[in-house]
C-alpha atoms as a PDB file:
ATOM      1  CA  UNK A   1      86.945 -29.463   3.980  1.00  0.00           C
ATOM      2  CA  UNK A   2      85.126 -29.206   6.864  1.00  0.00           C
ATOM      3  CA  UNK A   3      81.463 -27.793   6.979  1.00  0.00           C
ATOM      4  CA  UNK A   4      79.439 -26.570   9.873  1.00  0.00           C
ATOM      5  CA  UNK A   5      77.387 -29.680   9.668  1.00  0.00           C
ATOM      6  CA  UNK A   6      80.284 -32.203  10.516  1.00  0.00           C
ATOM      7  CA  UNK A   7      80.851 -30.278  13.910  1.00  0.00           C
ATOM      8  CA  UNK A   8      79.079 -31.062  17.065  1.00  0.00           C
ATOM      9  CA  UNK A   9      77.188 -27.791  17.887  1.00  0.00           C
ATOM     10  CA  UNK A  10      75.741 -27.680  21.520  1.00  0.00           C
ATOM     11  CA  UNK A  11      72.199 -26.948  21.832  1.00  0.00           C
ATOM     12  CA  UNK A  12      71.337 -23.479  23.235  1.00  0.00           C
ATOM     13  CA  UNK A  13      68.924 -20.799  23.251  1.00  0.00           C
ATOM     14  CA  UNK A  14      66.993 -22.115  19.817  1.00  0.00           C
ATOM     15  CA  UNK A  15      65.400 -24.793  21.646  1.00  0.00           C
ATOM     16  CA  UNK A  16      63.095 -22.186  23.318  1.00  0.00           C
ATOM     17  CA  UNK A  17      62.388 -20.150  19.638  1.00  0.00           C
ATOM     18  CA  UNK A  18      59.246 -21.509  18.319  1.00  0.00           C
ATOM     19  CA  UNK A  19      57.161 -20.137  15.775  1.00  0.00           C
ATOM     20  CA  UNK A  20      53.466 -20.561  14.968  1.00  0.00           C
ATOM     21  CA  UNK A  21      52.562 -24.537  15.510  1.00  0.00           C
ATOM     22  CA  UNK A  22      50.280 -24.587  12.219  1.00  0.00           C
ATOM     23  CA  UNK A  23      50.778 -21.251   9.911  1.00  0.00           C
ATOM     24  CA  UNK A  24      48.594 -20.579   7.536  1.00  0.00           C
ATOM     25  CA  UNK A  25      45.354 -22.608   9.506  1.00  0.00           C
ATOM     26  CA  UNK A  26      45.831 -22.005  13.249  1.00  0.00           C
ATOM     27  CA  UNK A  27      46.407 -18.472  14.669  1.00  0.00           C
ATOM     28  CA  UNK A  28      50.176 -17.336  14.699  1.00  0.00           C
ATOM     29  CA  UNK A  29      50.111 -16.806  18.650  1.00  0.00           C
ATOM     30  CA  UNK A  30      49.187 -20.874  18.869  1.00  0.00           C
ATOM     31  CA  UNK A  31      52.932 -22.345  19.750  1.00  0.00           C
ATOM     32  CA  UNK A  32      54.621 -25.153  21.495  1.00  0.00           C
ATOM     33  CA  UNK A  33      54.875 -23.923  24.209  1.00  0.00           C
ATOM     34  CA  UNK A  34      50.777 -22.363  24.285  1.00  0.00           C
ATOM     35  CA  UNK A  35      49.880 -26.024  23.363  1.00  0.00           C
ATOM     36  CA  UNK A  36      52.252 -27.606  26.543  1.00  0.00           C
ATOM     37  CA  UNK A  37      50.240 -24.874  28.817  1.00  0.00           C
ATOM     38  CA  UNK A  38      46.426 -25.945  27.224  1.00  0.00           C
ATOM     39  CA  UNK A  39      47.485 -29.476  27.525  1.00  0.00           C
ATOM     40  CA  UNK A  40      49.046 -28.985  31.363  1.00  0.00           C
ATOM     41  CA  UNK A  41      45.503 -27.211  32.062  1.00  0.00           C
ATOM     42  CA  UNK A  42      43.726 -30.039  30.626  1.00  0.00           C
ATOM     43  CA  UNK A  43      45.664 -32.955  32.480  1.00  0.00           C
ATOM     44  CA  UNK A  44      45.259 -31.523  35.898  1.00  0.00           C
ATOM     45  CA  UNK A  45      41.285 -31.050  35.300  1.00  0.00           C
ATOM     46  CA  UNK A  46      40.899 -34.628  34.392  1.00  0.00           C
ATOM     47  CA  UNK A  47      43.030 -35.746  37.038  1.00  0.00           C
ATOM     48  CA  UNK A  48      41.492 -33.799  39.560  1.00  0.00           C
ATOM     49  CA  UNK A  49      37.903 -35.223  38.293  1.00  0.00           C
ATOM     50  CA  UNK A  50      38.732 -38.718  38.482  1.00  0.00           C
ATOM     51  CA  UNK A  51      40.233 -38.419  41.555  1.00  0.00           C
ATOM     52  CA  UNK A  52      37.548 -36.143  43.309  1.00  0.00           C
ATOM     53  CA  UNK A  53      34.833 -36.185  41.378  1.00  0.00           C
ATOM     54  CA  UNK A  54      33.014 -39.321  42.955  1.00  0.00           C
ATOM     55  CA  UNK A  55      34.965 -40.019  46.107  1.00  0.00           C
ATOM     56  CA  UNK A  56      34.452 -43.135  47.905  1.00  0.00           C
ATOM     57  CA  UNK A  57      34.851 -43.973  51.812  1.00  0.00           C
ATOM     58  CA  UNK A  58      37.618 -46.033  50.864  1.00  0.00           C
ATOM     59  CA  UNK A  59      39.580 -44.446  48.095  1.00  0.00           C
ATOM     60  CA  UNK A  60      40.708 -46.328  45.234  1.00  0.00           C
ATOM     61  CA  UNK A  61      42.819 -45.891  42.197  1.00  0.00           C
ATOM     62  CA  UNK A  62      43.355 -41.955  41.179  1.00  0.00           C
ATOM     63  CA  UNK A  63      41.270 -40.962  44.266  1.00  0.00           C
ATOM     64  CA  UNK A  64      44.317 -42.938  46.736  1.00  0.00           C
ATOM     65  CA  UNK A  65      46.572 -40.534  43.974  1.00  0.00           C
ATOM     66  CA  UNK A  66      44.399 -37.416  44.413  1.00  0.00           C
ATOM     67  CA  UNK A  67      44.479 -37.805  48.215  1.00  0.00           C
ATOM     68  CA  UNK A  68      48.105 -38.028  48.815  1.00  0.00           C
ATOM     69  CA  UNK A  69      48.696 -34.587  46.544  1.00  0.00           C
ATOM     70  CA  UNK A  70      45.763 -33.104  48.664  1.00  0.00           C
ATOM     71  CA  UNK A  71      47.193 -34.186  51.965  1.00  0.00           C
ATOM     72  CA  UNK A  72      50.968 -33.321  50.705  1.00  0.00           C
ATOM     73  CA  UNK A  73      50.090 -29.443  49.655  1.00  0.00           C
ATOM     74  CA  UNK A  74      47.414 -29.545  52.657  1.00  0.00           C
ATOM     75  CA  UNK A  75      50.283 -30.998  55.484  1.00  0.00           C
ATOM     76  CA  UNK A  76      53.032 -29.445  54.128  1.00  0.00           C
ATOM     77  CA  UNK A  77      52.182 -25.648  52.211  1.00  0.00           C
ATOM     78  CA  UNK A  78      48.586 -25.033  52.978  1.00  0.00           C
ATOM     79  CA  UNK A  79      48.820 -25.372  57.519  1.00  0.00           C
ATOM     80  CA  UNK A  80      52.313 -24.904  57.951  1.00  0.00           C
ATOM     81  CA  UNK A  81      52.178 -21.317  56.143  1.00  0.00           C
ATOM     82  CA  UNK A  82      48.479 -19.723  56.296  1.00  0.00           C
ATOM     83  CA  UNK A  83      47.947 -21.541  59.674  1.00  0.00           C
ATOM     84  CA  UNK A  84      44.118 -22.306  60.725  1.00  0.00           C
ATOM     85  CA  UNK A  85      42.946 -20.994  57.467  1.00  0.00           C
ATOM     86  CA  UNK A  86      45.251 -22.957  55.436  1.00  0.00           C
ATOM     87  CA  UNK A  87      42.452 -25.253  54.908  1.00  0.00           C
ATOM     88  CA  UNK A  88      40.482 -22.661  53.283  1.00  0.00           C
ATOM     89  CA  UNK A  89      42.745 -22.249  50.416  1.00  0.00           C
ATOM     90  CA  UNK A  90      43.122 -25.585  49.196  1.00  0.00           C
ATOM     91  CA  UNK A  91      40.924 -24.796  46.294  1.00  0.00           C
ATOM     92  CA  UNK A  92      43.822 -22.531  45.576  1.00  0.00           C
ATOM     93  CA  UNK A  93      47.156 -24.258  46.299  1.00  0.00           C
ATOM     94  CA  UNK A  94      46.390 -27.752  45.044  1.00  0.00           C
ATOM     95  CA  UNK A  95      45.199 -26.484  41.882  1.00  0.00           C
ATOM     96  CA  UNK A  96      48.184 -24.100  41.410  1.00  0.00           C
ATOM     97  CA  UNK A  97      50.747 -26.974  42.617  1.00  0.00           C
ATOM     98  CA  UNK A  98      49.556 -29.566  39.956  1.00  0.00           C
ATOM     99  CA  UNK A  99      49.486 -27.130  37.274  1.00  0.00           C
ATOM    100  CA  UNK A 100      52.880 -25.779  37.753  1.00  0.00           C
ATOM    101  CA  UNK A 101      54.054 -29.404  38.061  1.00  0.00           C
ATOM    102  CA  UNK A 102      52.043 -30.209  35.200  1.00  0.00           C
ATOM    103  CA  UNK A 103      53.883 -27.708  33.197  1.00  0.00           C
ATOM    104  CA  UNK A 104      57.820 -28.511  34.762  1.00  0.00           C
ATOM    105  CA  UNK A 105      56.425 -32.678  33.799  1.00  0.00           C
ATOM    106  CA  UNK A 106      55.860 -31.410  30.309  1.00  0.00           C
ATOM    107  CA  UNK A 107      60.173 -31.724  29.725  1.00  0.00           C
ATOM    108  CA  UNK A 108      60.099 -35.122  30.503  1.00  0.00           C
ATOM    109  CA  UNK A 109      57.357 -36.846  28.140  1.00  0.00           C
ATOM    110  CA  UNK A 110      58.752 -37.898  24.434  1.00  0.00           C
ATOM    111  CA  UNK A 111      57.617 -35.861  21.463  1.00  0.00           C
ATOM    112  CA  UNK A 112      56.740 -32.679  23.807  1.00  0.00           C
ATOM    113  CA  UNK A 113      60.151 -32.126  25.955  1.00  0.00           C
ATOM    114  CA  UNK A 114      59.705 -28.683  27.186  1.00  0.00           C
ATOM    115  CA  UNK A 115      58.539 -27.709  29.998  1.00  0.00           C
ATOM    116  CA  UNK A 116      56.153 -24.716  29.797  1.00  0.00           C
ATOM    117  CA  UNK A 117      57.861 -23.252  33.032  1.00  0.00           C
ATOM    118  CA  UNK A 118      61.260 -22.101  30.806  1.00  0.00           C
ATOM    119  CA  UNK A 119      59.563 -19.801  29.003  1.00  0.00           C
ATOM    120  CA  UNK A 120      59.586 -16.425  31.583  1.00  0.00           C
ATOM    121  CA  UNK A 121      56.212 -15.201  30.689  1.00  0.00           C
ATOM    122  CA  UNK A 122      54.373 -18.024  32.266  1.00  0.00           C
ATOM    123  CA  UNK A 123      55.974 -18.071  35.749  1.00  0.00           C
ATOM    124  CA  UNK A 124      55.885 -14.175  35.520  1.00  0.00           C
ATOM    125  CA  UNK A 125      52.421 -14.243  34.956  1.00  0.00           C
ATOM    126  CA  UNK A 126      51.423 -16.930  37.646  1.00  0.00           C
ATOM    127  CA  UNK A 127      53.283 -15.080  40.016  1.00  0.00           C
ATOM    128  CA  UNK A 128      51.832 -11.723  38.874  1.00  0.00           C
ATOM    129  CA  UNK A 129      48.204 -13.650  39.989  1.00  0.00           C
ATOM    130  CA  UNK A 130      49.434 -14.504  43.083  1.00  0.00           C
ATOM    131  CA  UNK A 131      50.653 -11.055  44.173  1.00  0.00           C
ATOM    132  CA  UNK A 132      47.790  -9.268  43.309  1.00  0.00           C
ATOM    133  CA  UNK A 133      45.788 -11.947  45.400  1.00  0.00           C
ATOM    134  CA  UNK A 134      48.698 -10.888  48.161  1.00  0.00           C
ATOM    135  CA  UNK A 135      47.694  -7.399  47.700  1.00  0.00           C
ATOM    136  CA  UNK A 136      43.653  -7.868  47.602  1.00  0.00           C
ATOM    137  CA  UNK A 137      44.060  -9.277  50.811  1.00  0.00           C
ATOM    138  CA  UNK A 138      46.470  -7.427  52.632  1.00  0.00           C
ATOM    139  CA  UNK A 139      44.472  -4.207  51.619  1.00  0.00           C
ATOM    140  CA  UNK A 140      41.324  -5.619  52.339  1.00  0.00           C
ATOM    141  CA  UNK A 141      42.439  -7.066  55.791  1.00  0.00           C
ATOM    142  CA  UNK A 142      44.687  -4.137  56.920  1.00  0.00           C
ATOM    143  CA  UNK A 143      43.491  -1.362  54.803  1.00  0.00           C
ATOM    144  CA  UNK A 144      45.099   0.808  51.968  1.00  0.00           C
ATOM    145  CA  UNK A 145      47.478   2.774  54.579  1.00  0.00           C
ATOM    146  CA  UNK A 146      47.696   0.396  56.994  1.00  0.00           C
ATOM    147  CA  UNK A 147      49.199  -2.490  54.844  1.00  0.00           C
ATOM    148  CA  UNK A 148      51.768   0.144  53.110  1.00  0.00           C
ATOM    149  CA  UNK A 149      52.102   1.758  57.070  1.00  0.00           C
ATOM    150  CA  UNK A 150      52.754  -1.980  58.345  1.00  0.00           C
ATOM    151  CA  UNK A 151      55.664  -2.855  55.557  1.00  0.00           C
ATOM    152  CA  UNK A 152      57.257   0.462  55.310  1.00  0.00           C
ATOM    153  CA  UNK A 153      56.920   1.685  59.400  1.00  0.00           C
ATOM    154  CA  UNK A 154      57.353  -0.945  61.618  1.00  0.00           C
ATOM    155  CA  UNK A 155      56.740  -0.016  65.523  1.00  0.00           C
ATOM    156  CA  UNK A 156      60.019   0.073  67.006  1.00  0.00           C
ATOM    157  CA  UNK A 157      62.917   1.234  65.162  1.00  0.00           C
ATOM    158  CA  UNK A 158      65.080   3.948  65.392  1.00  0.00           C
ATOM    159  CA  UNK A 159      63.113   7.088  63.168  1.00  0.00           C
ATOM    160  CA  UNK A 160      66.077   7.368  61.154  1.00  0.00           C
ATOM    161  CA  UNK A 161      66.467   3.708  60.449  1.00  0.00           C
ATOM    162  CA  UNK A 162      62.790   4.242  58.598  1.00  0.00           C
ATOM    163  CA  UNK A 163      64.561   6.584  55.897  1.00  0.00           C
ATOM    164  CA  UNK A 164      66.536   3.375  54.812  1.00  0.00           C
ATOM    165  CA  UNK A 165      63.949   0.645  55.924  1.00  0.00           C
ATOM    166  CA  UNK A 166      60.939   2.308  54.054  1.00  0.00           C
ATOM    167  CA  UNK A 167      61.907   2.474  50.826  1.00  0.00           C
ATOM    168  CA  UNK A 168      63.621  -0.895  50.939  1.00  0.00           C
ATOM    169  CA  UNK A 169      60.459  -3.015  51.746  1.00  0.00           C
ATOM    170  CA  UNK A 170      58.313  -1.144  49.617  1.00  0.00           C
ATOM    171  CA  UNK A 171      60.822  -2.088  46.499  1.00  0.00           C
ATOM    172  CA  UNK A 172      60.802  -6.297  47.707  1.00  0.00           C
ATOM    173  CA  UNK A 173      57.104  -5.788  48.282  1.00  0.00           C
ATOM    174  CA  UNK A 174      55.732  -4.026  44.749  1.00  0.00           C
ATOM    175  CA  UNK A 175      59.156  -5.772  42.926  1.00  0.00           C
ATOM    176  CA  UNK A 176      61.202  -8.487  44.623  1.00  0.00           C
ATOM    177  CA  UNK A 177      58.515 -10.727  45.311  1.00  0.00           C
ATOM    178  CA  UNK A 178      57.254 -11.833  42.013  1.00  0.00           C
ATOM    179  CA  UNK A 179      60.393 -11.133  40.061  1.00  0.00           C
ATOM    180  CA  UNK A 180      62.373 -13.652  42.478  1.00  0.00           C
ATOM    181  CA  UNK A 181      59.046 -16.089  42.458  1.00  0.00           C
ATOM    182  CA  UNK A 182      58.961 -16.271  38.837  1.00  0.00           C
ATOM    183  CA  UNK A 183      62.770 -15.966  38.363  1.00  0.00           C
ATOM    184  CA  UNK A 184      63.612 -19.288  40.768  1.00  0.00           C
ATOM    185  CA  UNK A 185      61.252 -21.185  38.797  1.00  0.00           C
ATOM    186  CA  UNK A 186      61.983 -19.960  35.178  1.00  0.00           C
ATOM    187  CA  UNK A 187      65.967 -20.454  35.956  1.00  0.00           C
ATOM    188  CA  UNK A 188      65.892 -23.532  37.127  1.00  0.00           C
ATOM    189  CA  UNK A 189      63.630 -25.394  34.080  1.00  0.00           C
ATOM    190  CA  UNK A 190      65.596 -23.543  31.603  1.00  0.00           C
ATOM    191  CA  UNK A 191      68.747 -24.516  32.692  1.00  0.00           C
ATOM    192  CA  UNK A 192      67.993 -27.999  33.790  1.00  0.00           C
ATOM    193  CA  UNK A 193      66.145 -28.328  30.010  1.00  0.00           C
ATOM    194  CA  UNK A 194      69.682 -26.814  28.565  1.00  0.00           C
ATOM    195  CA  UNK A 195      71.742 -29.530  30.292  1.00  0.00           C
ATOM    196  CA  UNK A 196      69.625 -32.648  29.550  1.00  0.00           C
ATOM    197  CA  UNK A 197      69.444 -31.452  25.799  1.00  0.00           C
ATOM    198  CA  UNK A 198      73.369 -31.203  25.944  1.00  0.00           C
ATOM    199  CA  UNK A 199      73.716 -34.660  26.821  1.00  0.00           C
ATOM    200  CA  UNK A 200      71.280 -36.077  24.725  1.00  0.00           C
ATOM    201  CA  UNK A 201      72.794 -34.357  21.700  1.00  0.00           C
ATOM    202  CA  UNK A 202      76.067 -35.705  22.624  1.00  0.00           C
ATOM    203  CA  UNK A 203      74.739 -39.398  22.832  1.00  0.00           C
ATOM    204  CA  UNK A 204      72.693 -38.946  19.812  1.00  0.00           C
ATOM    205  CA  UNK A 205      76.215 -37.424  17.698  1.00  0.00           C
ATOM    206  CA  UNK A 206      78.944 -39.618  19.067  1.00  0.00           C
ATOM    207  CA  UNK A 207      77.139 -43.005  19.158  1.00  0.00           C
ATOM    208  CA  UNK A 208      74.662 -42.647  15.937  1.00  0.00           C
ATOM    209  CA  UNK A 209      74.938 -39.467  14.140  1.00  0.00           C
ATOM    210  CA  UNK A 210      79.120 -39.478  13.854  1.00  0.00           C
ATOM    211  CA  UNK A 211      80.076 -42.913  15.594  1.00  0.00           C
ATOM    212  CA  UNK A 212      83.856 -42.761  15.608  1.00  0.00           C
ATOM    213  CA  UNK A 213      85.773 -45.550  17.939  1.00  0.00           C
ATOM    214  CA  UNK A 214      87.535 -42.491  19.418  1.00  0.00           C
ATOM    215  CA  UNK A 215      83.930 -40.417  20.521  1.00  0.00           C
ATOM    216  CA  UNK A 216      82.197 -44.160  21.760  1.00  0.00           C
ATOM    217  CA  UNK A 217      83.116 -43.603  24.926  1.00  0.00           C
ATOM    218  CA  UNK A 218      81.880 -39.796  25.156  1.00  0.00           C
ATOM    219  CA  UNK A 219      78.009 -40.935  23.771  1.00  0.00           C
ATOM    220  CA  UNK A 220      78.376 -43.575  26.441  1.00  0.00           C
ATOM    221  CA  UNK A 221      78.483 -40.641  28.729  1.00  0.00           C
ATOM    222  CA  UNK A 222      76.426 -38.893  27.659  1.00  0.00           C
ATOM    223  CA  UNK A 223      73.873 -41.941  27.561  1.00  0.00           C
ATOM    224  CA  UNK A 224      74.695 -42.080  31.239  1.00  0.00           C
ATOM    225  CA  UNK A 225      74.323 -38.659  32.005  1.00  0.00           C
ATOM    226  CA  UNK A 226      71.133 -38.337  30.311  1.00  0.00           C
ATOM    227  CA  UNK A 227      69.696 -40.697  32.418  1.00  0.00           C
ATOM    228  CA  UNK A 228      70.776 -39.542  35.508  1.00  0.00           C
ATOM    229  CA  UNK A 229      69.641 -35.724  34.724  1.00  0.00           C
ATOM    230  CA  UNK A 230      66.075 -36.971  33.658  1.00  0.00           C
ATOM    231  CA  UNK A 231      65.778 -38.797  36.999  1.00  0.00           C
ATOM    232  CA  UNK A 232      67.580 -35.714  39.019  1.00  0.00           C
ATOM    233  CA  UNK A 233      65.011 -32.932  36.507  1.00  0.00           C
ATOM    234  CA  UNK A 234      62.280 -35.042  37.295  1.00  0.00           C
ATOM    235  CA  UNK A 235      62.993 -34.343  41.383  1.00  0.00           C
ATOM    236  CA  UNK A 236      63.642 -30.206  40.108  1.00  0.00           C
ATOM    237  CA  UNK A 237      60.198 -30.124  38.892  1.00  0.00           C
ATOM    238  CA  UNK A 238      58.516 -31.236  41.726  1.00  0.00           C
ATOM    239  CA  UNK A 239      60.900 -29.254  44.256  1.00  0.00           C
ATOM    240  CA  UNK A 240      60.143 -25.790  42.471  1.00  0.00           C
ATOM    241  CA  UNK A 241      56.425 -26.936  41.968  1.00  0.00           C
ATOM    242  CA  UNK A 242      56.295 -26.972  45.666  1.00  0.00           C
ATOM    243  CA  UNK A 243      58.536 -24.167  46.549  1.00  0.00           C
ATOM    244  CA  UNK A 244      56.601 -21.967  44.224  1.00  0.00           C
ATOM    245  CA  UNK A 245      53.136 -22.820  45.762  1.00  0.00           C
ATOM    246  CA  UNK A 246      54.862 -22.126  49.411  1.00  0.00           C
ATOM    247  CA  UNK A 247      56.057 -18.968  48.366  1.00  0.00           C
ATOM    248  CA  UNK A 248      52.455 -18.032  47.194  1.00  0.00           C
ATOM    249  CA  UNK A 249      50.627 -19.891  50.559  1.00  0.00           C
ATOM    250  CA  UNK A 250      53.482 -17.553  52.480  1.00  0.00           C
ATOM    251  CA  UNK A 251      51.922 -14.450  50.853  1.00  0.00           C
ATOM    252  CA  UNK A 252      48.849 -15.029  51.953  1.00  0.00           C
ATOM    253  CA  UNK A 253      49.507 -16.193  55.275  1.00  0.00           C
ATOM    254  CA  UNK A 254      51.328 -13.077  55.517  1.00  0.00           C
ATOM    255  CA  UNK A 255      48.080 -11.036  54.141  1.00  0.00           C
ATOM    256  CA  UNK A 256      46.274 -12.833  56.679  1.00  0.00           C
ATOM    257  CA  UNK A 257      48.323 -12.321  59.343  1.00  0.00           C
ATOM    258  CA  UNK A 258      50.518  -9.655  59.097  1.00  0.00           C
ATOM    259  CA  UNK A 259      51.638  -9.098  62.768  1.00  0.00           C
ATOM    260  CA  UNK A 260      53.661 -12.948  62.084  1.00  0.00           C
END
């Protein structure tokens, strides 16, 4: 007889269901995932104070670390997006691109494995900050009718193009935009956490948990795999850590400049 137990079961959606961390001593809202985001907060603060918080002419140790991120999400995000006043928002970006990569990181170390990010309330909600920063400054560059005149009434179309052109904009501007922001990010951590968890459960059953000659050759794979997911995840994180904080640098260049 064969019991549930003796059959490989993929991993799926339970690896994202936790409950309270502690019940009974630490407050019932206090989860994994919470814990993943305090600790993500807490590593970019200390990293951000031992590289910045006595700099030296010549940099040294986590300062020489400290300055590449600052020059990456300066050269790359910060200029290339806001412009002349890129520099300005540094405090911003670099902050919000080591804490999303942070979080995304938090997969890969042993014991934790989860990155914060595949939970959809935590991209929502960073994305959901940096709209309403997007919307604070368009209103308070262009004014309340001008930035809704601007997005929904271009100069120079057709009047009766406006009747299909307004409503559309005004939907990707109050909707699209943080639902796709948060969305790319979420998607691509939970699935990427769903396939390296397949693997590793498949090298884990066939080679130690139900070692059979005929299923060696399928934990070798997934041995193989594993590795080569963690390496290709780890690359993920940091892509959609930086294509989050260009989407948000593009919303405020675009608050800042509308008429680009």
């Amino acid at each position: 007889m064969t019991t549930a137990s003796d059959e490989f079961q993929a991993p799926g959606g339970e690896l994202f269901q936790w409950g309270p961390l502690w019940p009974g001593v630490l407050p019932d809202w206090i989860t994994k995932p919470v814990l993943l985001i305090v600790l993500s907060a807490v590593a970019v603060c200390l990293v951000c104070r031992r590289a910045f918080g006595r700099p030296t002419l010549v940099p040294r140790g986590m300062q020489n670390l400290g300055e590449v991120g600052y020059l990456f999400v300066r050269d790359q995000i910060a200029r290339p997006m806001i412009g002349a006043d890129g520099d300005r928002w540094m405090p911003f970006l670099l902050p919000l691109f080591l804490f999303v990569l942070a979080m995304n990181l938090m997969g890969d170390v042993p014991v934790l494995q989860l990155p914060a990010t595949s939970h959809f309330a935590m991209p929502l909600l960073l994305a959901l900050v940096c709209y309403a920063l997007y919307l604070v400054i368009s209103i308070r560059t262009q004014g309340f009718v001008g930035y809704f005149r601007n997005i929904m009434f271009p100069p120079g179309l057709p009047v009766w193009v406006y009747a299909f052109y307004a409503p559309i904009e005004l939907l990707q501007h109050l909707v699209l935009r943080p639902f796709t922001q948060s969305v790319r990010l979420f998607a691509n951590m939970f699935a990427g956490h769903i396939l390296l968890a397949f693997f590793a459960t498949v090298a884990w059953w066939f080679l130690l948990e139900r070692p059979t000659v005929a299923g060696f050759g399928l934990g070798v794979v997934g041995v193989l795999m594993s590795v080569l997911l963690t390496a290709f995840e780890i690359f993920v994180q940091v892509l959609q850590a930086y294509i989050f904080t260009l989407l948000a640098a593009s919303y405020v260049g675009g608050a800042l400049h509308p008429d680009h």
